[in-house]
N, C-alpha and C. Protein backbone atom coordinates (compact mmCIF):
# COMPACT_ATOMS: atom_id res chain seq x y z
N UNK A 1 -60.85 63.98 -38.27
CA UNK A 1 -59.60 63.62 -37.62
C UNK A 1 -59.71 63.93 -36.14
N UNK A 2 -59.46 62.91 -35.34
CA UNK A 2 -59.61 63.29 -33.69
C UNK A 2 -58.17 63.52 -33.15
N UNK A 3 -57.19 63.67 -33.98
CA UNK A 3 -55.71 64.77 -33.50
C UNK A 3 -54.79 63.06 -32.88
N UNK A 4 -55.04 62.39 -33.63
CA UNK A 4 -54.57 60.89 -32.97
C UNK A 4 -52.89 60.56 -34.11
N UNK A 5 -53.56 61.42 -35.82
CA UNK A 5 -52.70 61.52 -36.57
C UNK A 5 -53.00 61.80 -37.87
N UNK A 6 -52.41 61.77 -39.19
CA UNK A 6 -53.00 62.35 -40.33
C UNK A 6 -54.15 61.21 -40.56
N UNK A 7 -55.13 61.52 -41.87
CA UNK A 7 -56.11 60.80 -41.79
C UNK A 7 -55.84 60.49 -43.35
N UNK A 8 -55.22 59.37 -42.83
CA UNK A 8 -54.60 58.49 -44.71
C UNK A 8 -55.84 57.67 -45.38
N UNK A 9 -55.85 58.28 -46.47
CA UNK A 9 -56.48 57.55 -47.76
C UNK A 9 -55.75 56.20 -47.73
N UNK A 10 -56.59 55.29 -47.82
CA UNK A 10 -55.88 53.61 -48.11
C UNK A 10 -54.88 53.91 -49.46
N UNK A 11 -54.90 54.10 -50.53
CA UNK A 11 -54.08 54.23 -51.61
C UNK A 11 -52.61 55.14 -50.94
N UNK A 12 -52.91 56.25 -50.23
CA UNK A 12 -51.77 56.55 -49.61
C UNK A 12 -51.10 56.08 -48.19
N UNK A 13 -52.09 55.77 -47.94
CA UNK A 13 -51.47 54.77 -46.82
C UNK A 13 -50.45 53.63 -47.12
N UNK A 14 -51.06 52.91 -47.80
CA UNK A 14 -50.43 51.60 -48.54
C UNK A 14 -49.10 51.95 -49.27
N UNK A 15 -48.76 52.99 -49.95
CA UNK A 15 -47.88 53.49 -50.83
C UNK A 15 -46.62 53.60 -49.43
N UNK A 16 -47.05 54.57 -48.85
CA UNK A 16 -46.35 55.20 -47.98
C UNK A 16 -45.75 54.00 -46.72
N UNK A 17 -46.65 53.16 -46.82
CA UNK A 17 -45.98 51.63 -45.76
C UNK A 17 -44.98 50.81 -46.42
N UNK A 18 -45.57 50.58 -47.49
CA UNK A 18 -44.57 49.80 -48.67
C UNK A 18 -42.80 50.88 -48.78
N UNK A 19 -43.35 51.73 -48.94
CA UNK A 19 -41.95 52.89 -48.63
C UNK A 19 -41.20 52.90 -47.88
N UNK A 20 -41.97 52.68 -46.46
CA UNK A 20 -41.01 52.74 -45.22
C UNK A 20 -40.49 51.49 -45.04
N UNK A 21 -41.32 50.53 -45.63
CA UNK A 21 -41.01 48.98 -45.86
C UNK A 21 -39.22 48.37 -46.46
N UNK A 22 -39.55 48.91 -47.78
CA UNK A 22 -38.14 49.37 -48.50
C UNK A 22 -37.38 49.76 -47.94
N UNK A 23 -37.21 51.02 -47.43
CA UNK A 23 -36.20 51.94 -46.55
C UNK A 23 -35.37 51.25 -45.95
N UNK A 24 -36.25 50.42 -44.60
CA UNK A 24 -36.10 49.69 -43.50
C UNK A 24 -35.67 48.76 -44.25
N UNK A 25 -35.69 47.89 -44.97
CA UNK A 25 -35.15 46.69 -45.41
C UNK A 25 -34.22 47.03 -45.88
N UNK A 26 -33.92 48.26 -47.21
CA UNK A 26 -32.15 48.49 -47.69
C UNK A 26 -31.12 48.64 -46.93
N UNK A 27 -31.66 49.53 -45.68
CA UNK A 27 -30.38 49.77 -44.63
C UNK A 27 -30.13 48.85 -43.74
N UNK A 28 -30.94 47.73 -43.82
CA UNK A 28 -31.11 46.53 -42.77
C UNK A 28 -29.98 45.97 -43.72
N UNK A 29 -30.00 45.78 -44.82
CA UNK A 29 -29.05 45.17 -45.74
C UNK A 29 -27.76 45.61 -46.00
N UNK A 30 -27.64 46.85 -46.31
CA UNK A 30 -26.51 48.11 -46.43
C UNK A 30 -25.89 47.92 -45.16
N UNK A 31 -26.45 48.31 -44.23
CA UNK A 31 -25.77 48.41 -42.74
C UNK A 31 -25.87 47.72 -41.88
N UNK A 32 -26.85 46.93 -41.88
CA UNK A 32 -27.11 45.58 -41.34
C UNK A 32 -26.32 44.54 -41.80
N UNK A 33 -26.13 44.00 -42.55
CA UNK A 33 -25.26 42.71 -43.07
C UNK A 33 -26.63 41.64 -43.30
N UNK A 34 -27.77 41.88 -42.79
CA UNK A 34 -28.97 40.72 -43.32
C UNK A 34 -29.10 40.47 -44.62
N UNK A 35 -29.45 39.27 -44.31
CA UNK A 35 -29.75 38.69 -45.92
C UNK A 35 -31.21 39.75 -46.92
N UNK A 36 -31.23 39.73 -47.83
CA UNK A 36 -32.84 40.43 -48.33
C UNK A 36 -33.85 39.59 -47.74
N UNK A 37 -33.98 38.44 -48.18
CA UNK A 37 -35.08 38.09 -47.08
C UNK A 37 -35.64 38.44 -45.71
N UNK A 38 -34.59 38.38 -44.84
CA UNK A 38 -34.68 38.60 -43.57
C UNK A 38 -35.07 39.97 -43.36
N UNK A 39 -34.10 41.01 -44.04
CA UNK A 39 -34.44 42.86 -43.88
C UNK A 39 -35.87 42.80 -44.32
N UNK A 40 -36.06 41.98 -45.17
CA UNK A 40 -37.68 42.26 -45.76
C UNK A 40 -38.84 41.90 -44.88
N UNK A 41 -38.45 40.34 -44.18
CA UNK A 41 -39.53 40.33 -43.03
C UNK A 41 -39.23 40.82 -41.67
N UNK A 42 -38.14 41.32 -41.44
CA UNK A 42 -38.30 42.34 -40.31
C UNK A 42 -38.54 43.83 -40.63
N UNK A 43 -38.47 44.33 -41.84
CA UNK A 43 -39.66 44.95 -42.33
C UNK A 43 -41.07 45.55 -41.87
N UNK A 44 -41.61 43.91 -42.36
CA UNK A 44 -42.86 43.75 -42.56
C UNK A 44 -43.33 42.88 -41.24
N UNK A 45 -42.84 43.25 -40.13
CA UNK A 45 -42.63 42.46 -38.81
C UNK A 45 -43.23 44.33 -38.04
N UNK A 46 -42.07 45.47 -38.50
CA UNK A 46 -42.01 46.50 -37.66
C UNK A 46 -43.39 47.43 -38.35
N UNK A 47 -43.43 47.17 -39.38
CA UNK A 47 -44.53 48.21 -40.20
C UNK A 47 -45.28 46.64 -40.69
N UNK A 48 -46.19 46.63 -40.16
CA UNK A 48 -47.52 45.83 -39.94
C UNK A 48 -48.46 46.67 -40.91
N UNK A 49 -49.59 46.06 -41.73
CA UNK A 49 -50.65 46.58 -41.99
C UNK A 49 -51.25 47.32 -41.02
N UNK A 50 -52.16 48.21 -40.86
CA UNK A 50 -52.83 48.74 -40.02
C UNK A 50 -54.07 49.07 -40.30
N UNK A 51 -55.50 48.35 -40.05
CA UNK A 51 -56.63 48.03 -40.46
C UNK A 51 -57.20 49.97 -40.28
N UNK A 52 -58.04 50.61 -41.53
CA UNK A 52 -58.16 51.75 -41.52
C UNK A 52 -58.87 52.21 -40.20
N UNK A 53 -59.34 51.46 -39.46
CA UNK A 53 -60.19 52.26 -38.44
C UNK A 53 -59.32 52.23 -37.17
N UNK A 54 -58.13 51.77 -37.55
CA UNK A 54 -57.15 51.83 -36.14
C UNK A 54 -56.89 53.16 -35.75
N UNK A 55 -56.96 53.60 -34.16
CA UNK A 55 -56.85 54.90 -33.95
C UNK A 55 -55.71 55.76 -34.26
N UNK A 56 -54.63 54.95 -34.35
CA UNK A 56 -53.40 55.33 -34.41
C UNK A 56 -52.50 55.24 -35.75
N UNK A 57 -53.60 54.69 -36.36
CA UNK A 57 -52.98 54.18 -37.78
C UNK A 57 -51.74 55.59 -38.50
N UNK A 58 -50.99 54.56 -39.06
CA UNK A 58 -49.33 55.67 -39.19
C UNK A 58 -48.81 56.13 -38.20
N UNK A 59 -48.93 55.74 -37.00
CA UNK A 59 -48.04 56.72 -35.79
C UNK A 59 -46.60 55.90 -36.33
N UNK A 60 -46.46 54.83 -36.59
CA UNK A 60 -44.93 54.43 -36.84
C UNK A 60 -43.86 55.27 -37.66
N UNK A 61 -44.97 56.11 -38.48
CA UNK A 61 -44.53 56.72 -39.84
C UNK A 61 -44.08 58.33 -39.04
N UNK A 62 -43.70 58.48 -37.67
CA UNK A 62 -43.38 59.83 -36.90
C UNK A 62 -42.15 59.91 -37.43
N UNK A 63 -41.45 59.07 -37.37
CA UNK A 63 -39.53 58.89 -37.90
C UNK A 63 -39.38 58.05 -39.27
N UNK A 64 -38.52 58.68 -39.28
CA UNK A 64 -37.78 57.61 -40.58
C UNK A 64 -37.88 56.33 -40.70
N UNK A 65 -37.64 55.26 -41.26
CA UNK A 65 -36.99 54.23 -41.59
C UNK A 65 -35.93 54.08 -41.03
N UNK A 66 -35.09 54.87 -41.53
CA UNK A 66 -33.73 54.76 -41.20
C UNK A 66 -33.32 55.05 -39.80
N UNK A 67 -34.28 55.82 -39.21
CA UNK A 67 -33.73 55.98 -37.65
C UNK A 67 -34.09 54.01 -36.66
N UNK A 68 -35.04 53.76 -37.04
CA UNK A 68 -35.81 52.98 -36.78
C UNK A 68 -34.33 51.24 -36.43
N UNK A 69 -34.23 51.78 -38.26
CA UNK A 69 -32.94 50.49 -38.11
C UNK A 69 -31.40 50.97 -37.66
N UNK A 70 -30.83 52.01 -37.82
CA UNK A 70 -29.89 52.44 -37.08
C UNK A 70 -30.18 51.76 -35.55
N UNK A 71 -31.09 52.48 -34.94
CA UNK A 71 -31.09 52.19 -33.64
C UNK A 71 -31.41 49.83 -33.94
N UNK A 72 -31.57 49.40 -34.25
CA UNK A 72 -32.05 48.19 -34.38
C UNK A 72 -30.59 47.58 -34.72
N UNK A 73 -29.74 48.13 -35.40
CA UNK A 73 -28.35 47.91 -35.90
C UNK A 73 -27.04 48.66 -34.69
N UNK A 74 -27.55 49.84 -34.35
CA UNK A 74 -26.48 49.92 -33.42
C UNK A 74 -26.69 50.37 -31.59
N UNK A 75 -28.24 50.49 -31.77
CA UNK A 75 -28.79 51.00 -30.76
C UNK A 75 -29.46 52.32 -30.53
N UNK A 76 -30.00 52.29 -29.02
CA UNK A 76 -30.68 54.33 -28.75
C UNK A 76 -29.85 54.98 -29.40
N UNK A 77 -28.53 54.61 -28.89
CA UNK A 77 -27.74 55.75 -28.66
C UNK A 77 -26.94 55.83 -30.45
N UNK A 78 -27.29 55.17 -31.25
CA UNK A 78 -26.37 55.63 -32.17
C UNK A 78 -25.83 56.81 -33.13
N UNK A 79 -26.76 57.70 -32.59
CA UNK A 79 -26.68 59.05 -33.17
C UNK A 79 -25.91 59.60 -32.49
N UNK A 80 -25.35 59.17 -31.20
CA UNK A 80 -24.15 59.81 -30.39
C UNK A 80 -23.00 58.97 -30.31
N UNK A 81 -22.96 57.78 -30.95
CA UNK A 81 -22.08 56.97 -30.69
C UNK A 81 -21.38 57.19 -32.08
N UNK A 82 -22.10 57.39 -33.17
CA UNK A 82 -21.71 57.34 -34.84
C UNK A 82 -22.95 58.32 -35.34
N UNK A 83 -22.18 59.77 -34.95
CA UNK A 83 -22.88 60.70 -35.31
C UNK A 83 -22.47 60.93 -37.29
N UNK A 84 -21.86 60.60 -37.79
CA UNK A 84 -22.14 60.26 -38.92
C UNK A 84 -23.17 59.41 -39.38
N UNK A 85 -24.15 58.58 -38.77
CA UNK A 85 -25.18 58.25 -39.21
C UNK A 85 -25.98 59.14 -38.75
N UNK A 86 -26.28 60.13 -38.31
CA UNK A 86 -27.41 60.62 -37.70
C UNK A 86 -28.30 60.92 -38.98
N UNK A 87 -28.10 61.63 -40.13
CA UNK A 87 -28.95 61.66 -40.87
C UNK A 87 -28.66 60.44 -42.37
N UNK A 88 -29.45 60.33 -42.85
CA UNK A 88 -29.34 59.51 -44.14
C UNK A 88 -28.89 59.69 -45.48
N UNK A 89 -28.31 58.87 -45.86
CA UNK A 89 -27.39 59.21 -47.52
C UNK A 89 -28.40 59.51 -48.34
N UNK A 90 -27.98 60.00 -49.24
CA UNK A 90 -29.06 60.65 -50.82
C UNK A 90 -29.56 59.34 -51.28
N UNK A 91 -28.26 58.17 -51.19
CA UNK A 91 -29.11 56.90 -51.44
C UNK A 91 -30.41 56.57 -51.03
N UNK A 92 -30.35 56.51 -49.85
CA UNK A 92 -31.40 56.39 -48.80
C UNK A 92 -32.77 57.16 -49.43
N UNK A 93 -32.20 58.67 -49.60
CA UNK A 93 -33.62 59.57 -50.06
C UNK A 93 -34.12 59.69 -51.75
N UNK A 94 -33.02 58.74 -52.15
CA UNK A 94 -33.68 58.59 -53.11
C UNK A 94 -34.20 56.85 -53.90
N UNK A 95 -34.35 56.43 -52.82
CA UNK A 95 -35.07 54.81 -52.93
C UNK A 95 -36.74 54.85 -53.29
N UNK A 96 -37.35 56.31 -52.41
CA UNK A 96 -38.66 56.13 -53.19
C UNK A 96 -39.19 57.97 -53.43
């Protein structure tokens, strides 16, 4: 590991993208108003495959899901604007 980020096994890599994949798409739907389709390929738009020898591979995976689309749904600032979203429902933590 050259300190760039964890050093994911493809089987956990893959698990763990598909995860954040989900996440990002329920609350795109939940709180977003998007159709499933759409939450699903903006999704799979923000969490891209990432070929194993990429240096950076998982840096996306620093935050949540859910911070990711909050801010995409209400902006930077939405943790100060609707500090009731700042953290995520049990729903949320329990999707995967």
């Amino acid at each position: 590991m050259d300190g760039a980020g964890p050093a994911w096994g493809e089987d956990e890599y893959v698990e763990y993208l598909e995860g954040e994949r989900l996440c990002f798409a329920w609350v795109m739907q939940r709180y977003g108003g998007l159709p499933a389709a759409r939450a699903r390929a903006d999704a799979l738009e923000l969490y891209p495959y990432e070929a194993a020898d990429e240096p950076y591979r998982g840096m996306i995976f620093h935050d949540l899901a859910w911070h990711y689309a909050m801010e995409r749904i209400h902006g930077r600032e939405y943790a100060i604007e609707h500090p009731e979203l700042r953290n995520p429902p049990a729903e949320y933590s329990a999707l995967w």
